[in-house]
N, C-alpha and C. Protein backbone atom coordinates (compact mmCIF):
# COMPACT_ATOMS: atom_id res chain seq x y z
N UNK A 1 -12.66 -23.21 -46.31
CA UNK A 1 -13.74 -23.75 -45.53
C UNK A 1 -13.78 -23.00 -44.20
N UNK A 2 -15.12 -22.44 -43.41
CA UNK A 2 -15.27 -21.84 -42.40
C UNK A 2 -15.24 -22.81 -41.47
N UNK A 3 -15.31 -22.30 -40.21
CA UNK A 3 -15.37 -22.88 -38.76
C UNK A 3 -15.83 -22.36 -38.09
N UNK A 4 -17.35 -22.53 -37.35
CA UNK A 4 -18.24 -21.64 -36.70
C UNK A 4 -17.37 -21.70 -35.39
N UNK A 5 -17.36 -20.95 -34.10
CA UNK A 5 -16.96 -20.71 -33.17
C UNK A 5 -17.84 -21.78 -32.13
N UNK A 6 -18.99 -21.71 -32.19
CA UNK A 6 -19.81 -22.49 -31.48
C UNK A 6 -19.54 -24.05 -31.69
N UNK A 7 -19.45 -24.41 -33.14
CA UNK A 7 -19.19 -25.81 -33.07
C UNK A 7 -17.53 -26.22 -33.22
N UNK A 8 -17.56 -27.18 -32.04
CA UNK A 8 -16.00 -27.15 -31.86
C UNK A 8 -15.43 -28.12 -33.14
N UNK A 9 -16.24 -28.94 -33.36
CA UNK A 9 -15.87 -30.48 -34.55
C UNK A 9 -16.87 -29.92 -35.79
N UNK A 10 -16.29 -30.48 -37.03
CA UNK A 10 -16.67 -30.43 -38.12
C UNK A 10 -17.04 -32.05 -37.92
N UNK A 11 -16.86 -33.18 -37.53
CA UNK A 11 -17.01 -34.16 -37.80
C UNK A 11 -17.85 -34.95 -36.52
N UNK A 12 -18.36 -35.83 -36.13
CA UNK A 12 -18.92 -36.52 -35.07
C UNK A 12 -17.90 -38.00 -35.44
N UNK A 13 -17.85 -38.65 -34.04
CA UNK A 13 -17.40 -40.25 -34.00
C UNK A 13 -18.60 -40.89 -33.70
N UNK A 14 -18.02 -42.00 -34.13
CA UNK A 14 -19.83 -42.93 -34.12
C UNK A 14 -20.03 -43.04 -32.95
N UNK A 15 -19.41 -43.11 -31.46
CA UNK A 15 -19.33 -43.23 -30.55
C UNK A 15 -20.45 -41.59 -30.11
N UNK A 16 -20.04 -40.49 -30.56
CA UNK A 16 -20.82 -38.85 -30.30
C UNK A 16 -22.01 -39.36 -30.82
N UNK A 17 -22.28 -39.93 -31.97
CA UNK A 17 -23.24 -40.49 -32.88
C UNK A 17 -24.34 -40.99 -31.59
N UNK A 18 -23.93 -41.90 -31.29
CA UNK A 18 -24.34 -43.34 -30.45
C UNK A 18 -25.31 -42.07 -29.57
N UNK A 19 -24.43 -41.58 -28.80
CA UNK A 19 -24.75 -40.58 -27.66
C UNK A 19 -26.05 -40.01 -27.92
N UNK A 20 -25.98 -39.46 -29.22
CA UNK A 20 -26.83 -38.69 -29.91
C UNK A 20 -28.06 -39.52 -30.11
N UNK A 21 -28.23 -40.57 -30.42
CA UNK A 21 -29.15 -41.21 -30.82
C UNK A 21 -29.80 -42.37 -30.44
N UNK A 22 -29.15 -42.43 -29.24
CA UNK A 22 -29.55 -43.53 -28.36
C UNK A 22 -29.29 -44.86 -28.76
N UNK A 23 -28.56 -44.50 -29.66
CA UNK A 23 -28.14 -45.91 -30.55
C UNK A 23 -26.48 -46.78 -29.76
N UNK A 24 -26.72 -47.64 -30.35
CA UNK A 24 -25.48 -48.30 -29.38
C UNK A 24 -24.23 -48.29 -30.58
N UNK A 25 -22.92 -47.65 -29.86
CA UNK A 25 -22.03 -47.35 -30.75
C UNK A 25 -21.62 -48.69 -31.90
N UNK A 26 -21.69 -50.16 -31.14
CA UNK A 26 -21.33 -50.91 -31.69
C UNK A 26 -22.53 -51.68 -33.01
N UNK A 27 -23.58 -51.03 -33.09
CA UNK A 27 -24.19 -51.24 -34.26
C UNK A 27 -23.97 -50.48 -35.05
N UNK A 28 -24.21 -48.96 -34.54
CA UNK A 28 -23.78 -47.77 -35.60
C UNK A 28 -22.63 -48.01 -36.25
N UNK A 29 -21.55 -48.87 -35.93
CA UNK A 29 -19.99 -49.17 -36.35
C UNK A 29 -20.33 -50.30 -37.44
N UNK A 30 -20.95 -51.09 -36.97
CA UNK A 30 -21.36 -52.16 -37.54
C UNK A 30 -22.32 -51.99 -38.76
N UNK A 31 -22.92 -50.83 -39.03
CA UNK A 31 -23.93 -50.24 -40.22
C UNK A 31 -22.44 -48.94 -41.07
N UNK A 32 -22.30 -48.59 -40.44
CA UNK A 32 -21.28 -47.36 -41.28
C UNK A 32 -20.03 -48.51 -41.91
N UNK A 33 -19.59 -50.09 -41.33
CA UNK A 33 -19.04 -50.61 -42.26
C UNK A 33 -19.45 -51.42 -43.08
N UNK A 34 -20.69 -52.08 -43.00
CA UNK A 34 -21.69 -52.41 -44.10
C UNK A 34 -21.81 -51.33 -44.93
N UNK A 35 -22.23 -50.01 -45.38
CA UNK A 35 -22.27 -48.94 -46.08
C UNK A 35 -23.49 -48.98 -45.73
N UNK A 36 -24.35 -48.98 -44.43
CA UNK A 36 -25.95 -48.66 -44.69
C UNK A 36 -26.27 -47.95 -43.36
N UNK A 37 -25.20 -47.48 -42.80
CA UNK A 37 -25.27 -46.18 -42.00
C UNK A 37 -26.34 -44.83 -42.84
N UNK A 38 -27.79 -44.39 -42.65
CA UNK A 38 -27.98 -43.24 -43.19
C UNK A 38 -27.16 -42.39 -43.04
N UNK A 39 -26.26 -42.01 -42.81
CA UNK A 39 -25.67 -40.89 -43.14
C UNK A 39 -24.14 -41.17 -44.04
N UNK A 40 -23.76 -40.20 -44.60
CA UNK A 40 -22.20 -40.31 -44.92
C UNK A 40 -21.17 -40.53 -44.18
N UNK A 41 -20.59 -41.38 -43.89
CA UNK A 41 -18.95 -41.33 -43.45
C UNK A 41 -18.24 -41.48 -44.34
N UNK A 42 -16.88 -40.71 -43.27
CA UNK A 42 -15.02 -41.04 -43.81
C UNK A 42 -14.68 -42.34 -43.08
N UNK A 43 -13.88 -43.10 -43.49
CA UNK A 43 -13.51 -44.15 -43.00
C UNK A 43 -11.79 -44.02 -42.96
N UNK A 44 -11.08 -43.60 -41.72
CA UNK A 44 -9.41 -43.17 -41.46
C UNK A 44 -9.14 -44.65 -40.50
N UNK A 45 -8.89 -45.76 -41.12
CA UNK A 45 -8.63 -46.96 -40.86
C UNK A 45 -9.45 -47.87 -40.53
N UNK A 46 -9.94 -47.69 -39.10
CA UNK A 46 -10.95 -48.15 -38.65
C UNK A 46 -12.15 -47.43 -38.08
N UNK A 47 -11.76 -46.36 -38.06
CA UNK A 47 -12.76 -45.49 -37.58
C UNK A 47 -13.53 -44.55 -38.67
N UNK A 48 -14.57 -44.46 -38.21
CA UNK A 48 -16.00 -43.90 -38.86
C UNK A 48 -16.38 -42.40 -38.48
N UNK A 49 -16.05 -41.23 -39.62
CA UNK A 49 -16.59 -40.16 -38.88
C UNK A 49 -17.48 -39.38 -39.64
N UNK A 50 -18.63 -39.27 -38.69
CA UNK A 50 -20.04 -38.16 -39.73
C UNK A 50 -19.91 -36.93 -39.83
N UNK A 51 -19.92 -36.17 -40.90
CA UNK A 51 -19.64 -34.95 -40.85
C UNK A 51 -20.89 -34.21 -40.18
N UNK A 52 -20.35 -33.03 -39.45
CA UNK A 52 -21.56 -32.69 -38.53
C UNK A 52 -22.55 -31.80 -39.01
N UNK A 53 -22.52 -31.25 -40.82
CA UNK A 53 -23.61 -29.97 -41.45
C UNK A 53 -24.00 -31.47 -41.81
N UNK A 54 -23.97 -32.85 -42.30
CA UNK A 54 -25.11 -34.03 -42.66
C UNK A 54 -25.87 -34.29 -41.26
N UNK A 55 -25.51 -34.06 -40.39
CA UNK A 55 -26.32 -34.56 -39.51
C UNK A 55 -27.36 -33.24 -38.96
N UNK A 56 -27.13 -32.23 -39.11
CA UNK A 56 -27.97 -31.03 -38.88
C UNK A 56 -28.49 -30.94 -40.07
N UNK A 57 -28.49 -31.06 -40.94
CA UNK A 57 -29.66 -31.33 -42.21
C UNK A 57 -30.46 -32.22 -41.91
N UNK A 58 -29.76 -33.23 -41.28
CA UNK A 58 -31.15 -34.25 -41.14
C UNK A 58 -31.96 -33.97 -40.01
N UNK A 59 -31.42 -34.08 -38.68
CA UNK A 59 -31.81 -33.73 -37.98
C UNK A 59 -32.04 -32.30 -37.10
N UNK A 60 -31.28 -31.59 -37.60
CA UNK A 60 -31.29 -29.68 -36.69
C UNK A 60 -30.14 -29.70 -35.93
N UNK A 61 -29.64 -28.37 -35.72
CA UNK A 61 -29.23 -27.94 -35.00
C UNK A 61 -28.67 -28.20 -33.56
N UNK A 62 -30.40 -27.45 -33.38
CA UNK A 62 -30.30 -28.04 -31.67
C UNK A 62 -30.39 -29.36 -31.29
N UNK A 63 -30.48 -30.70 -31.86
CA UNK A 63 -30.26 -31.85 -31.41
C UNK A 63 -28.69 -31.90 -31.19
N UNK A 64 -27.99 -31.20 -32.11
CA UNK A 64 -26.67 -31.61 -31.80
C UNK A 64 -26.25 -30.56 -30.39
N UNK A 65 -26.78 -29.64 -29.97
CA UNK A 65 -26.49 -28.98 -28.68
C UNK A 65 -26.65 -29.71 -27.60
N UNK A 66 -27.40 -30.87 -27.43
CA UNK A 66 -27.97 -31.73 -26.16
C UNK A 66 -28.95 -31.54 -26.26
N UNK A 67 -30.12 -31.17 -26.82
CA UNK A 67 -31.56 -30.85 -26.36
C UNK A 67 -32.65 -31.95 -26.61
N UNK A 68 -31.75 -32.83 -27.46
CA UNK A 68 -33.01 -33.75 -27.91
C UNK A 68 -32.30 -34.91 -28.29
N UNK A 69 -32.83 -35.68 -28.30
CA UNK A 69 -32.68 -37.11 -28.73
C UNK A 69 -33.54 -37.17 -30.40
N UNK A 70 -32.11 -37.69 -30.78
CA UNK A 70 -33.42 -38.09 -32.66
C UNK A 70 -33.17 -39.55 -33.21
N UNK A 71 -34.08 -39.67 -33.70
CA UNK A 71 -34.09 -41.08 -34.78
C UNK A 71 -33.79 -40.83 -36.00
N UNK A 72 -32.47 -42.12 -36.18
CA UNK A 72 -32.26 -41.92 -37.65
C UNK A 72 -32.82 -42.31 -38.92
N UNK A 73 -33.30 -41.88 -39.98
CA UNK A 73 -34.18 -42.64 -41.04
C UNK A 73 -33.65 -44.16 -41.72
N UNK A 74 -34.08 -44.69 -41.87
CA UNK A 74 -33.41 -46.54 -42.46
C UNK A 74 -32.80 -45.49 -43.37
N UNK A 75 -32.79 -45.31 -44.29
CA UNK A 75 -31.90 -44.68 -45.52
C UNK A 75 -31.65 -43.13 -45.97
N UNK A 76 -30.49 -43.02 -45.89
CA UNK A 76 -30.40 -41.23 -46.30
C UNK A 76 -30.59 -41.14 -47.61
């Protein structure tokens, strides 16, 4: 598996998530353990992490650089 230089994480925390989406970490937590988070997570006890090529499929690139704010779809 590669590792681009530019992106430091292969993975986001729902908390980077939150950031990202204007969403409040404690629902996003609260949907990724219901299973109706759109996106995929790993679940390493209690914590929830999105892999970061699902979230640039959905949304691009440059949202994950800071440039934009996105909305997530009800269902992936």
């Amino acid at each position: 598996m590669t590792h681009q230089a530019d992106d430091p994480t292969l993975f986001l925390t729902i908390k980077e998530l939150a950031v990202l989406t204007g969403q409040s970490a404690k629902t996003l937590h609260s949907q990724a353990a219901k299973g109706i988070l759109p996106l995929p997570t790993l679940k390493f006890g209690s914590r929830y992490l999105i892999p970061r090529k699902a979230i640039e499929d959905l949304v691009g690139p440059i949202a994950l650089r800071g440039q934009a704010r996105v909305s997530l779809p009800t269902r992936y």
